[in-house]
C-alpha atoms as a PDB file:
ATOM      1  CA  UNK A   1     123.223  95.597  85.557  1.00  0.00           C
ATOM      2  CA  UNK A   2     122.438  98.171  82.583  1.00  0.00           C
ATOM      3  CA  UNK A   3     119.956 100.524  81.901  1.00  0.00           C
ATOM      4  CA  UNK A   4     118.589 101.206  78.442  1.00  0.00           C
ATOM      5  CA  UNK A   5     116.157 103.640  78.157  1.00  0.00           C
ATOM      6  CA  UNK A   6     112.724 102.709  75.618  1.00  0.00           C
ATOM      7  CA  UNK A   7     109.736 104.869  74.624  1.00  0.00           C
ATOM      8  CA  UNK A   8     106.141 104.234  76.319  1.00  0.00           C
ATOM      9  CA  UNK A   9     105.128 102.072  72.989  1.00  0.00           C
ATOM     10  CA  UNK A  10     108.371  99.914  73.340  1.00  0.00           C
ATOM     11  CA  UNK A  11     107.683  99.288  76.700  1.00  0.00           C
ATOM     12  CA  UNK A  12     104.025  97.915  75.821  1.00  0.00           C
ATOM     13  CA  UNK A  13     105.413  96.003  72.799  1.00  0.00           C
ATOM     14  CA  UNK A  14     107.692  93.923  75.152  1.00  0.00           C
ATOM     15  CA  UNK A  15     105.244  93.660  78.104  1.00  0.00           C
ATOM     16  CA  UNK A  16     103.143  92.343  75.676  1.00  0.00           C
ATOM     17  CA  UNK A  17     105.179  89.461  74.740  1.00  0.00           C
ATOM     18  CA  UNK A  18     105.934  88.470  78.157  1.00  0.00           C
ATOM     19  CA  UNK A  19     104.477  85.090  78.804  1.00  0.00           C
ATOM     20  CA  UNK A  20     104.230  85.739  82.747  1.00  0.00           C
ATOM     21  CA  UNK A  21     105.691  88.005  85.017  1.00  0.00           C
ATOM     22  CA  UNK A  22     108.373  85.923  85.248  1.00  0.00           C
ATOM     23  CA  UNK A  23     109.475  86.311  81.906  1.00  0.00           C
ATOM     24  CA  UNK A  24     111.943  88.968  81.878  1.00  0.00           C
ATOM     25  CA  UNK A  25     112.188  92.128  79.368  1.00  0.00           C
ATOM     26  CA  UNK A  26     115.463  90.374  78.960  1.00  0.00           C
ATOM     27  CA  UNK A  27     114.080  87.039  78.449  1.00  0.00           C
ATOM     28  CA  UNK A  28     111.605  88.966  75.566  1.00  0.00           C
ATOM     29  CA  UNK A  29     114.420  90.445  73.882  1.00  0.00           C
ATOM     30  CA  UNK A  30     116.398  87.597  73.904  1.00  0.00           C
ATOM     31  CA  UNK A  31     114.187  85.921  71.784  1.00  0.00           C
ATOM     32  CA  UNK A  32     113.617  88.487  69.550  1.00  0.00           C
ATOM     33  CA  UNK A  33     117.302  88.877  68.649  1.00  0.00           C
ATOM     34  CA  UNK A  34     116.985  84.871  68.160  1.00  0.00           C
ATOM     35  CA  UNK A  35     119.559  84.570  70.503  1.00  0.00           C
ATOM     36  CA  UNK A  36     118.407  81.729  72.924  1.00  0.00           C
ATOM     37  CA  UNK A  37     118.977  81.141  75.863  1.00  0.00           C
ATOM     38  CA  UNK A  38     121.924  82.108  78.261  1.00  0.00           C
ATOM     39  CA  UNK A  39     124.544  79.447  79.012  1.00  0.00           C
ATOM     40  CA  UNK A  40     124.239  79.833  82.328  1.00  0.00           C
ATOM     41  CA  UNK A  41     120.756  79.870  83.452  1.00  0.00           C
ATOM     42  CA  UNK A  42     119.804  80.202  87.318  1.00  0.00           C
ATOM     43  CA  UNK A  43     116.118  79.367  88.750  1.00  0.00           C
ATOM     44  CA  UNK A  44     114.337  82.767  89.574  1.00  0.00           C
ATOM     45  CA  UNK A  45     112.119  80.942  92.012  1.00  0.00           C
ATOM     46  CA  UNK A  46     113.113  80.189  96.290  1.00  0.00           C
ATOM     47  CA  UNK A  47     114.159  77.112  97.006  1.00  0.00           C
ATOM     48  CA  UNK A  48     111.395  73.731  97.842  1.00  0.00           C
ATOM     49  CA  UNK A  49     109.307  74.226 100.496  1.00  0.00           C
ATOM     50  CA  UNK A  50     111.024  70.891 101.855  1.00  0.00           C
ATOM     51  CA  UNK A  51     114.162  72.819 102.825  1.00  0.00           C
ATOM     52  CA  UNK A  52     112.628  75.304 104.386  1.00  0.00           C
ATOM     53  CA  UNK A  53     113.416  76.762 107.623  1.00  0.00           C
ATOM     54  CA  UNK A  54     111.664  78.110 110.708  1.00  0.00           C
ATOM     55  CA  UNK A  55     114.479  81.214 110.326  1.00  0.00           C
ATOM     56  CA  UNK A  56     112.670  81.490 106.634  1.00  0.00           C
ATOM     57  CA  UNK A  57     109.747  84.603 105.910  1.00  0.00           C
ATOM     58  CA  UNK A  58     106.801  83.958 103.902  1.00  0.00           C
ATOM     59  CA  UNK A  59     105.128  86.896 101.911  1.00  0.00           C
ATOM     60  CA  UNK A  60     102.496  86.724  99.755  1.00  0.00           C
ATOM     61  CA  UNK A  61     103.264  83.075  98.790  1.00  0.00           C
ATOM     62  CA  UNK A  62     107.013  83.801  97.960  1.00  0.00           C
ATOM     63  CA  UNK A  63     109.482  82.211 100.244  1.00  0.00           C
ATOM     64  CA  UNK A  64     112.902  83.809 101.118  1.00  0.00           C
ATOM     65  CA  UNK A  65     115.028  81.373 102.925  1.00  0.00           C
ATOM     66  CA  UNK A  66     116.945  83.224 106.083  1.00  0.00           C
ATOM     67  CA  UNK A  67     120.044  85.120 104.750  1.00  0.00           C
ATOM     68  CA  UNK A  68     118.216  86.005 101.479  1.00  0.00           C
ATOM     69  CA  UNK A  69     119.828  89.505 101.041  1.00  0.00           C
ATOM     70  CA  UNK A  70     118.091  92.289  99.079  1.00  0.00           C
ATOM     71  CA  UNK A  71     119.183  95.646  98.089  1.00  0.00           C
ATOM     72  CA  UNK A  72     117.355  98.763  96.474  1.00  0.00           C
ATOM     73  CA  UNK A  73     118.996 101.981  94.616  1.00  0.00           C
ATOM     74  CA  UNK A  74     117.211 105.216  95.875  1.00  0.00           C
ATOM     75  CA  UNK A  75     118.653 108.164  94.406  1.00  0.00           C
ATOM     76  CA  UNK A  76     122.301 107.992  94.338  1.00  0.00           C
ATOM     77  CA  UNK A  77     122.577 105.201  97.137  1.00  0.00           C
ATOM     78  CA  UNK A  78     122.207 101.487  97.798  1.00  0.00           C
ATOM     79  CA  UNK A  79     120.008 100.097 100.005  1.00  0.00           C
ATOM     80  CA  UNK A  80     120.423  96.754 101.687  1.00  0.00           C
ATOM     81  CA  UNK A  81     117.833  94.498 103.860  1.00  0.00           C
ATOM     82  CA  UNK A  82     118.040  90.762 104.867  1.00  0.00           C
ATOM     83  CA  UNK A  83     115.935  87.699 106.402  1.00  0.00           C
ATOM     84  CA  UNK A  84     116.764  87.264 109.516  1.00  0.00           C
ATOM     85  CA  UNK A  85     114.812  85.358 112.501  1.00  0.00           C
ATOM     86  CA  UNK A  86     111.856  84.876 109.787  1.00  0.00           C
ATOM     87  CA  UNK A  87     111.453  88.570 109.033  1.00  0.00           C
ATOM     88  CA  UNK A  88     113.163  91.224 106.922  1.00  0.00           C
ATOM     89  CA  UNK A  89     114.829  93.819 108.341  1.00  0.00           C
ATOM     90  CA  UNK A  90     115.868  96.798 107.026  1.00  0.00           C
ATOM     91  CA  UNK A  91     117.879  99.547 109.294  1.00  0.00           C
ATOM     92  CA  UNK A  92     117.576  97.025 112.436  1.00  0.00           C
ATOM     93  CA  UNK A  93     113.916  96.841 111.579  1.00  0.00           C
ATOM     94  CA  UNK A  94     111.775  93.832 111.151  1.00  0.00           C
ATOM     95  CA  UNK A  95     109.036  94.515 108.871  1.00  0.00           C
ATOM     96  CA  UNK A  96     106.090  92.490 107.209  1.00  0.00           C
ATOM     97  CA  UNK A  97     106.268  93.557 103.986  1.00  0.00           C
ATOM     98  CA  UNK A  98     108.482  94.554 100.908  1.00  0.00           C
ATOM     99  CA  UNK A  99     106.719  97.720 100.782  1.00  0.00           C
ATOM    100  CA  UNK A 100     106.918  98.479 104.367  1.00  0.00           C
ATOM    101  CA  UNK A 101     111.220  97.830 103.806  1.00  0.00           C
ATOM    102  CA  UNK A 102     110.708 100.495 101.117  1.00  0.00           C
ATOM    103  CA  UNK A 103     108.781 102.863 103.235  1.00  0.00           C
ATOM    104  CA  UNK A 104     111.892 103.036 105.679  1.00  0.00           C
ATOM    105  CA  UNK A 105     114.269 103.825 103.271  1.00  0.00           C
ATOM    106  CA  UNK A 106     111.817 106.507 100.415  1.00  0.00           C
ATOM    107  CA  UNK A 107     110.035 107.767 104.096  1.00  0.00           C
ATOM    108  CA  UNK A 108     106.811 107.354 101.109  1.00  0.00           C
ATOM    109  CA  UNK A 109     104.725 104.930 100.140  1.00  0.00           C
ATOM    110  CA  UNK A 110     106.625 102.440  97.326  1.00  0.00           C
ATOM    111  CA  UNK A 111     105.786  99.041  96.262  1.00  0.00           C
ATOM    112  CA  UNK A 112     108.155  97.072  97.489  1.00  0.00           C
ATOM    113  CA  UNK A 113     108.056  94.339  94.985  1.00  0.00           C
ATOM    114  CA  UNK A 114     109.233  96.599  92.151  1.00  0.00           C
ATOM    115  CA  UNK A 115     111.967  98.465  94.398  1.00  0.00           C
ATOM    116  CA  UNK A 116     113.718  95.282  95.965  1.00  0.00           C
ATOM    117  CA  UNK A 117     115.894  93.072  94.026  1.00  0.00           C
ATOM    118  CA  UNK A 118     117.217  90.122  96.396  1.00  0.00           C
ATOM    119  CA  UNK A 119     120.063  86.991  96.261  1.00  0.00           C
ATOM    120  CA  UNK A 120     119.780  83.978  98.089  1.00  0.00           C
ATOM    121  CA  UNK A 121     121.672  82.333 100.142  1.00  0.00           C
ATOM    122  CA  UNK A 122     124.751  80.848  98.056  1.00  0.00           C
ATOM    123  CA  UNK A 123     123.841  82.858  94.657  1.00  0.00           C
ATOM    124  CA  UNK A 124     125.601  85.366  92.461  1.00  0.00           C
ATOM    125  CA  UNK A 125     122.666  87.033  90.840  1.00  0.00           C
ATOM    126  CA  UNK A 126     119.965  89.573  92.077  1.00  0.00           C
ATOM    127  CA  UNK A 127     116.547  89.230  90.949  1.00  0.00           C
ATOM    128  CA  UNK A 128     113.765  91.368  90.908  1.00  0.00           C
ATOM    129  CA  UNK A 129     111.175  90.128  93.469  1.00  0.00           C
ATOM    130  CA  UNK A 130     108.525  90.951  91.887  1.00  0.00           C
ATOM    131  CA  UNK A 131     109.095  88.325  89.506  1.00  0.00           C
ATOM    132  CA  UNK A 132     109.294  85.589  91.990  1.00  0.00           C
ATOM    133  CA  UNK A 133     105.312  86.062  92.949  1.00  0.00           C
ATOM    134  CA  UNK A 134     103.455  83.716  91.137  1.00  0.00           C
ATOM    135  CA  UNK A 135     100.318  85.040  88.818  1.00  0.00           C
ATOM    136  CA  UNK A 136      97.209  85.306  91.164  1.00  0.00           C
END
């Protein structure tokens, strides 16, 4: 993944034209370069409720089927977590929230939802979780 850096009045201009949080700033820019969509496009969404599993954790009306990996870069170092037994733990620690995972790693208070990116089971590419949360 890259990192370009925008002014504050960029970063409104795209937010702006993001449909919901699912859209990407990706997904905005995309379309304003007019260049469509990516060959290749995966589902940023967990899999159907009907496949889920009792090894699965539920937050906030996102599911993360067990073995959903996420991972976090805190200054200078990556940070990995992962469903397991219908939790996420993070340094042998089950916790009940994103933010809580964050907490362990920062020792501060983070939202979790904008610090985790995560992969499920039997996918290539990490999203940001925080787009997975439908619009309340």
């Amino acid at each position: 993944m890259h990192t370009v850096e925008i002014d504050f009045e960029v970063f409104k201009a795209l937010t702006v034209r993001r449909e919901t949080e699912a859209t990407s700033y990706n997904d905005v820019i995309r379309e304003l370069l007019k260049l469509g969509t990516p060959a290749r496009v995966e589902q940023s969404v967990a899999p159907a409720a009907s496949e889920a599993s009792a090894h699965d954790w539920l937050c906030k009306g996102v599911r993360f089927p067990a073995g959903t990996e996420f991972r976090a870069n805190y200054k200078g170092g990556v940070y990995y977590a992962k469903v397991e037994g219908g939790s996420l733990v993070v340094d042998g620690k089950s916790v009940t929230s994103p933010s809580d995972a964050a907490k362990i790693v920062t020792n501060t208070n983070v939202n979790g939802w904008t610090f985790w990116e995560c992969r499920f089971p039997g996918e290539s590419r990490w999203k940001l979780i925080k787009g997975l949360r439908s619009q309340r």
